[in-house]
N, C-alpha and C. Protein backbone atom coordinates (compact mmCIF):
# COMPACT_ATOMS: atom_id res chain seq x y z
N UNK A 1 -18.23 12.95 10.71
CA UNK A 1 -17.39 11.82 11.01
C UNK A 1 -16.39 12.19 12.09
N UNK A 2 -16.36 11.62 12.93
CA UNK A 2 -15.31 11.70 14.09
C UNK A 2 -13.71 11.39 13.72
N UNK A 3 -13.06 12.08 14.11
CA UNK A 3 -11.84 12.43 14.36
C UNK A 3 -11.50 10.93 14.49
N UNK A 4 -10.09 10.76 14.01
CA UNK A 4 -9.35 9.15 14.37
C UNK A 4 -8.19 9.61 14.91
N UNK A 5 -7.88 9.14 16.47
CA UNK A 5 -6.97 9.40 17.17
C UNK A 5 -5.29 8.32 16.10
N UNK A 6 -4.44 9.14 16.63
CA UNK A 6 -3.31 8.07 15.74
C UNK A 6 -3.06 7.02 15.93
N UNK A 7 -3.57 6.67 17.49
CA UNK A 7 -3.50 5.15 17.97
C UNK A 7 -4.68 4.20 16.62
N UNK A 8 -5.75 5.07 17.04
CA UNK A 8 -6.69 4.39 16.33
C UNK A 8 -6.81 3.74 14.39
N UNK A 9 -5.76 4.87 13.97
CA UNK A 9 -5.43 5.60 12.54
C UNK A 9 -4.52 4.11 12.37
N UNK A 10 -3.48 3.73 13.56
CA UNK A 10 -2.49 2.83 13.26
C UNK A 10 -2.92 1.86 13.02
N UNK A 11 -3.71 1.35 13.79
CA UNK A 11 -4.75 0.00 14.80
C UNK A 11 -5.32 -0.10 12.87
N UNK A 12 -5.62 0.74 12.45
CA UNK A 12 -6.89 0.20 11.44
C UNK A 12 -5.66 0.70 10.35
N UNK A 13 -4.87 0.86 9.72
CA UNK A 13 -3.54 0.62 9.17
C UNK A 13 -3.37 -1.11 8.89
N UNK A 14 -2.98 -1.04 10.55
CA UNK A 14 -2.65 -2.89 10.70
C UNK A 14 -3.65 -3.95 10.01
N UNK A 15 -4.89 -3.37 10.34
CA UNK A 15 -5.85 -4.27 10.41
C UNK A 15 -6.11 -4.50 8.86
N UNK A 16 -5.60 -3.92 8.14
CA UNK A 16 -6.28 -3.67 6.47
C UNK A 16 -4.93 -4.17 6.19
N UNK A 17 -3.93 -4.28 6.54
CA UNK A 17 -2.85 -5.03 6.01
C UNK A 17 -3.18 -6.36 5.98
N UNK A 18 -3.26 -6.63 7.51
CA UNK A 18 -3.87 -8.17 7.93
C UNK A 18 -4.58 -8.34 7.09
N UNK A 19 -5.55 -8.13 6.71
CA UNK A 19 -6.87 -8.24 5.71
C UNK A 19 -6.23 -8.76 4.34
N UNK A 20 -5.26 -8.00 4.11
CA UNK A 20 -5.01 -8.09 2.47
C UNK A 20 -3.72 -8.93 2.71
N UNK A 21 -3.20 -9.45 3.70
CA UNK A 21 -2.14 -10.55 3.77
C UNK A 21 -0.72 -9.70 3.82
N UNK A 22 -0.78 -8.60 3.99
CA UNK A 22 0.98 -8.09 4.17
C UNK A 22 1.33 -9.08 5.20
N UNK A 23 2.79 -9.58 4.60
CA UNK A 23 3.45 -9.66 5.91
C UNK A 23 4.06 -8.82 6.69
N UNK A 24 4.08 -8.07 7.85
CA UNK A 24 4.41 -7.06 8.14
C UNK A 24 5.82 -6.96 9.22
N UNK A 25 6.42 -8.46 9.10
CA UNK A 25 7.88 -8.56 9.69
C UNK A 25 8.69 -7.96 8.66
N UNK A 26 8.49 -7.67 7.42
CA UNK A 26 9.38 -7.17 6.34
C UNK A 26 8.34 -5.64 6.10
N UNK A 27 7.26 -5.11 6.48
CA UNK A 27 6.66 -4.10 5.99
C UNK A 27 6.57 -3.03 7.57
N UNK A 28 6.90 -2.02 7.50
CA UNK A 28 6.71 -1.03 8.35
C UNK A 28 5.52 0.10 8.07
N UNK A 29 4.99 0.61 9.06
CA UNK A 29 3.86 1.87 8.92
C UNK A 29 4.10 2.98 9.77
N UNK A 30 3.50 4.01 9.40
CA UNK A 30 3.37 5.08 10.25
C UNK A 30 2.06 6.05 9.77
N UNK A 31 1.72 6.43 10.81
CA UNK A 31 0.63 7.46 10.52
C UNK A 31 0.94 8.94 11.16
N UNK A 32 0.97 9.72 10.20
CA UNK A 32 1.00 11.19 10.89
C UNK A 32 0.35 11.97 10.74
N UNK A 33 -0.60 12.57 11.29
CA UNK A 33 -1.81 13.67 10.63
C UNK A 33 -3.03 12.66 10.05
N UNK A 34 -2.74 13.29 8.52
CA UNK A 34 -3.39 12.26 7.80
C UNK A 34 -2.89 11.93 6.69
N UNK A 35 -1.53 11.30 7.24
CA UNK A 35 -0.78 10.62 6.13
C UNK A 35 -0.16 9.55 6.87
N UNK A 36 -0.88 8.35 5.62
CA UNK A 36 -0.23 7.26 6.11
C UNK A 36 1.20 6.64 4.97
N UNK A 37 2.21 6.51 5.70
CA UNK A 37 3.55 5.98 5.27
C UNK A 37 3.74 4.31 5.85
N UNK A 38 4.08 3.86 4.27
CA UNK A 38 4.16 2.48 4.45
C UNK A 38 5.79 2.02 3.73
N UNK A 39 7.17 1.56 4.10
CA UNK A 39 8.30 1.44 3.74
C UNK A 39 8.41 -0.07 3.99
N UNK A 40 9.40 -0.24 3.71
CA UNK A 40 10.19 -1.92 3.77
C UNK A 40 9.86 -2.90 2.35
N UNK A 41 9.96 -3.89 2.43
CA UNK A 41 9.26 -5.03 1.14
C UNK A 41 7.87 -5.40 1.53
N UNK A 42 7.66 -5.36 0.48
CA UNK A 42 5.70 -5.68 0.50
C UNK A 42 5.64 -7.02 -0.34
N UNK A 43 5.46 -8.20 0.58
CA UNK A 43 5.20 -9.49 0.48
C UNK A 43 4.38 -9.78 1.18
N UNK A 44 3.44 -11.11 0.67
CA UNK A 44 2.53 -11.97 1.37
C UNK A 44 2.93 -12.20 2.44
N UNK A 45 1.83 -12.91 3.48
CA UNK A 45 2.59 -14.02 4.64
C UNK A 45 3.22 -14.60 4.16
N UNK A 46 2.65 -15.21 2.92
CA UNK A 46 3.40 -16.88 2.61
C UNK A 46 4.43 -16.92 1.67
N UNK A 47 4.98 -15.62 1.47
CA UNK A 47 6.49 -15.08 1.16
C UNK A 47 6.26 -14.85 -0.32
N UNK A 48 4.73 -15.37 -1.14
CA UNK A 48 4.98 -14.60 -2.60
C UNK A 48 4.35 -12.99 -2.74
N UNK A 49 4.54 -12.47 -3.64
CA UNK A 49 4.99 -11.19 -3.64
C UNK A 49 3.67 -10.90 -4.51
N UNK A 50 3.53 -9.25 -4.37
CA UNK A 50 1.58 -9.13 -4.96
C UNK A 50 1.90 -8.88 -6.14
N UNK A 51 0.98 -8.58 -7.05
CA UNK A 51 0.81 -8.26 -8.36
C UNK A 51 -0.39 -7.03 -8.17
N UNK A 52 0.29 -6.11 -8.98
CA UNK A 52 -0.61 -4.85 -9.18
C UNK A 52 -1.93 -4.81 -8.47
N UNK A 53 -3.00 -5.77 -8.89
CA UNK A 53 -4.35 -5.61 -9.37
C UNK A 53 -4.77 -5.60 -7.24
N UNK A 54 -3.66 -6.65 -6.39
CA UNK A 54 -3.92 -6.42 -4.97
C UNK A 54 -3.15 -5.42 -4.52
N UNK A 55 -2.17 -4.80 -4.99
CA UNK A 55 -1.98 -3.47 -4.55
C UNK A 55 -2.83 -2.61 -5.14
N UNK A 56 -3.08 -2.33 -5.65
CA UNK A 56 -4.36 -1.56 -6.15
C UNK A 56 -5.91 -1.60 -5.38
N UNK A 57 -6.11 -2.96 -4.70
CA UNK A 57 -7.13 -3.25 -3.82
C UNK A 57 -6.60 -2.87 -2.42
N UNK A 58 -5.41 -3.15 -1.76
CA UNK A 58 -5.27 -2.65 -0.50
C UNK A 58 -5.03 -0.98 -1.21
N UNK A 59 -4.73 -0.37 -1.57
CA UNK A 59 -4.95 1.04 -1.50
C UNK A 59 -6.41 0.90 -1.67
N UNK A 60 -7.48 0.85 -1.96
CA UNK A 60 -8.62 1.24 -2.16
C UNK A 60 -9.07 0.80 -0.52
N UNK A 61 -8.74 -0.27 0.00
CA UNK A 61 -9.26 -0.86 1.56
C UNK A 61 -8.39 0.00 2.17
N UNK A 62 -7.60 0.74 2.10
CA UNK A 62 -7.05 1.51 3.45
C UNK A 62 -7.93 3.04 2.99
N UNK A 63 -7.99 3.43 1.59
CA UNK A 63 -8.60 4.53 1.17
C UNK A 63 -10.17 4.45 2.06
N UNK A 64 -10.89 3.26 1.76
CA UNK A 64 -12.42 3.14 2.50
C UNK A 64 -12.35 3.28 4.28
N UNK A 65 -11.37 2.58 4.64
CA UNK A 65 -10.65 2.38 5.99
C UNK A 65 -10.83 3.63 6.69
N UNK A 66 -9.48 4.16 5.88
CA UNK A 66 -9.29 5.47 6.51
C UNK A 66 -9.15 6.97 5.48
N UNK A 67 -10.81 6.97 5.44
CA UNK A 67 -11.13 8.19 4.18
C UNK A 67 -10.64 9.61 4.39
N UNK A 68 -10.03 10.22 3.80
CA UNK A 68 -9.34 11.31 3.58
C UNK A 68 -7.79 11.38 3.90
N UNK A 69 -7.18 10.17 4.13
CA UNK A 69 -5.88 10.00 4.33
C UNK A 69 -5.21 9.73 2.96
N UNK A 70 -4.00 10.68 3.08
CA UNK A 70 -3.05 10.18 2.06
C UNK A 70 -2.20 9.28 1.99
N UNK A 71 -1.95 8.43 0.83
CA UNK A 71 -1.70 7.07 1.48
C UNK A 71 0.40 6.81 0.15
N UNK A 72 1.29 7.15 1.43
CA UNK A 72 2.66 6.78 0.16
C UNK A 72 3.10 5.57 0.68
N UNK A 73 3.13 5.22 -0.23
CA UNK A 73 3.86 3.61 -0.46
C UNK A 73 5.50 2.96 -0.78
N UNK A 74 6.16 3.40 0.18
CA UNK A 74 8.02 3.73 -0.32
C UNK A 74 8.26 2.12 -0.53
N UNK A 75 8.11 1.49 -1.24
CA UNK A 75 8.91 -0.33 -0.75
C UNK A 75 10.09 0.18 -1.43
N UNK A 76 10.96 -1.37 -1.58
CA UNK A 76 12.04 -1.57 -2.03
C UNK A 76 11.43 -2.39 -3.42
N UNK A 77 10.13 -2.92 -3.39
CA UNK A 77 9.80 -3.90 -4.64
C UNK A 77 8.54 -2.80 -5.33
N UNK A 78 8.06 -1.90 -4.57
CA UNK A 78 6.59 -1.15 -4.94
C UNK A 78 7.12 0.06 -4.49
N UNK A 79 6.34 1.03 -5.35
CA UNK A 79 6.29 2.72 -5.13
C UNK A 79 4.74 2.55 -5.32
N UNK A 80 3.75 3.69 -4.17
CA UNK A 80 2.68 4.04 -4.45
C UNK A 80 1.91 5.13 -3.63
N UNK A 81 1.09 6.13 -4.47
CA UNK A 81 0.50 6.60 -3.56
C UNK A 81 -0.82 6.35 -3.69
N UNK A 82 -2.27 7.26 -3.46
CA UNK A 82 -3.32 7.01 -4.05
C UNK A 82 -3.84 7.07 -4.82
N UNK A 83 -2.59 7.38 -6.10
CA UNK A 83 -3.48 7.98 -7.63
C UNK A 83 -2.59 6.92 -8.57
N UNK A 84 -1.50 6.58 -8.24
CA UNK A 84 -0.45 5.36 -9.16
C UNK A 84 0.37 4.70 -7.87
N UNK A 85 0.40 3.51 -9.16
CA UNK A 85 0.95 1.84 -8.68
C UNK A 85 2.51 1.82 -9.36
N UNK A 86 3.50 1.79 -8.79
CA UNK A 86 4.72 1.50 -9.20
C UNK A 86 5.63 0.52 -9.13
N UNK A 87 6.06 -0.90 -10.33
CA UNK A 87 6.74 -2.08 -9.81
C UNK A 87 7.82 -1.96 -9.85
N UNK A 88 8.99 -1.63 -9.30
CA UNK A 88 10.06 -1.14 -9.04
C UNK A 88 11.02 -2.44 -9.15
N UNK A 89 10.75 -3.84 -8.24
CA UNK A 89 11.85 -4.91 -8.76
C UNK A 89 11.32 -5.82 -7.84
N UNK A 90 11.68 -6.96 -8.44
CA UNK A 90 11.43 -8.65 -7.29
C UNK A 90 12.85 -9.02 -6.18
N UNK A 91 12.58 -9.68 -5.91
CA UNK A 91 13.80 -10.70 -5.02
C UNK A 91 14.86 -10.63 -5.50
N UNK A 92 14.74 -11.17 -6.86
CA UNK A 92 16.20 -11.83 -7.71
C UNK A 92 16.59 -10.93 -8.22
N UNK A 93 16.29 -9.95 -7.60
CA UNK A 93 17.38 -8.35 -8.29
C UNK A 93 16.95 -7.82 -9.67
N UNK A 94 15.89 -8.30 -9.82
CA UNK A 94 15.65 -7.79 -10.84
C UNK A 94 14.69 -6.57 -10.71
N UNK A 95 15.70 -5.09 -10.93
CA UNK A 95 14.75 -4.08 -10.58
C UNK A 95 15.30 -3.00 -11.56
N UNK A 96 14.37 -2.15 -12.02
CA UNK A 96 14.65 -0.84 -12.69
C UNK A 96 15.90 -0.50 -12.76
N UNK A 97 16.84 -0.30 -12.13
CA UNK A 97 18.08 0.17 -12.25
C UNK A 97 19.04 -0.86 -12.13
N UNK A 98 19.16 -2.00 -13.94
CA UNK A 98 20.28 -2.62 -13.86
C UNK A 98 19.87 -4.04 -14.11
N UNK A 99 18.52 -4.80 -13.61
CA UNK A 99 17.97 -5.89 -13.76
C UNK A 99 17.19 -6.14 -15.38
N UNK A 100 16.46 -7.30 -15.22
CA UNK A 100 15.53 -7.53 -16.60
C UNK A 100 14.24 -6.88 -16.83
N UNK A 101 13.80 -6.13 -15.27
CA UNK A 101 12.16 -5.93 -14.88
C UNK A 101 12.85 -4.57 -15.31
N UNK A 102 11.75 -3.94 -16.25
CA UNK A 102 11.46 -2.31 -16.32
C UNK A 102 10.78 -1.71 -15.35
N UNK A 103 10.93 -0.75 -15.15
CA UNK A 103 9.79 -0.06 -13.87
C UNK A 103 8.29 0.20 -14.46
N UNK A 104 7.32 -0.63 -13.59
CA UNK A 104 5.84 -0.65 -14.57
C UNK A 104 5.17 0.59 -13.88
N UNK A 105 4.04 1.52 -13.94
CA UNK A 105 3.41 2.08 -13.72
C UNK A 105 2.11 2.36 -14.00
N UNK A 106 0.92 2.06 -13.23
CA UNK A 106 -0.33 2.05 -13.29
C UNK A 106 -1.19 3.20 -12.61
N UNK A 107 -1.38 3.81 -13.00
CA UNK A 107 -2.69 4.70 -12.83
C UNK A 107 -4.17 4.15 -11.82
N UNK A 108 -4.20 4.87 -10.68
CA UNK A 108 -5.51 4.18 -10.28
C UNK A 108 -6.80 4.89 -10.95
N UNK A 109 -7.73 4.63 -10.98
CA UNK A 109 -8.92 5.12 -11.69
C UNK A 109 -9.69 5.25 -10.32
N UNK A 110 -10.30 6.33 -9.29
CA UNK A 110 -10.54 6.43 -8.05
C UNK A 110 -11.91 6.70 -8.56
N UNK A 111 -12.83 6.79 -9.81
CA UNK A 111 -14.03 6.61 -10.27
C UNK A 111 -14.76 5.98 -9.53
N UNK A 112 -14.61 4.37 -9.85
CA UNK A 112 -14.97 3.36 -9.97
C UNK A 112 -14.89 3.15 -8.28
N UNK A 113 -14.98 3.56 -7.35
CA UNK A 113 -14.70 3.43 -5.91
C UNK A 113 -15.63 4.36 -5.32
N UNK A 114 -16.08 3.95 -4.23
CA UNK A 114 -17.38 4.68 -3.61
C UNK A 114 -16.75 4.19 -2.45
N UNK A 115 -16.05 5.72 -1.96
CA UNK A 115 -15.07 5.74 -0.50
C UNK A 115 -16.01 6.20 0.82
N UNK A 116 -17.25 6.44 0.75
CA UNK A 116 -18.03 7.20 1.45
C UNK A 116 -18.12 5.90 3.08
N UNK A 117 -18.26 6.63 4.15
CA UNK A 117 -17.86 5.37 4.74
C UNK A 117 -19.34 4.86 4.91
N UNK A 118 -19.14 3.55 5.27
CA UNK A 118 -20.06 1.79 5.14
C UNK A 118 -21.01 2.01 6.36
């Protein structure tokens, strides 16, 4: 498999966001090596906010995307890397430290995924 220049690493970053609906005026990226860093709030275009089961699917589409990259997930509403899902807090302040939302944590199961590329 050929080498992915970082232009290229970014380009297909974006493109798997697009895919899975980040809005990315509130979501930032970076790629270094082969680690991809994703910070800011992780919301839809259409301003509602994901639930586990599609964060759990865009990590698996950036995992197929871009195979052998490590993938951390810093939000302000989500923590994640490629092995756990973390719900940290919504809009209305409701977050782990102080709100009604507990901090949830999910386990990915990387079994069930056949990353080999397409």
């Amino acid at each position: 498999m050929k080498k992915m220049t970082r232009m290229e690493s970014s380009k297909e970053v974006r493109r798997v966001l697009n895919r899975n609906g980040v809005d990315l005026s509130y979501c930032q990226y970076s790629v270094s090596g082969m680690d991809i860093r994703l910070t800011g709030w992780l919301c839809k275009t259409d301003g509602t906010d994901f639930i586990a089961g599609q964060v759990e699917g865009m990590i698996h589409d950036l995992k197929k995307s871009l195979h052998g990259f490590y993938i951390c997930g810093e939000f302000d509403n989500w923590s994640f890397t490629s092995e756990y899902i973390s719900f940290i807090g919504d809009r209305e302040g409701n977050q782990k430290s102080g709100g009604n939302v507990e901090e949830q944590t999910w386990e990915i199961d990387m079994d069930n995924y056949d990353f080999e590329a397409s």
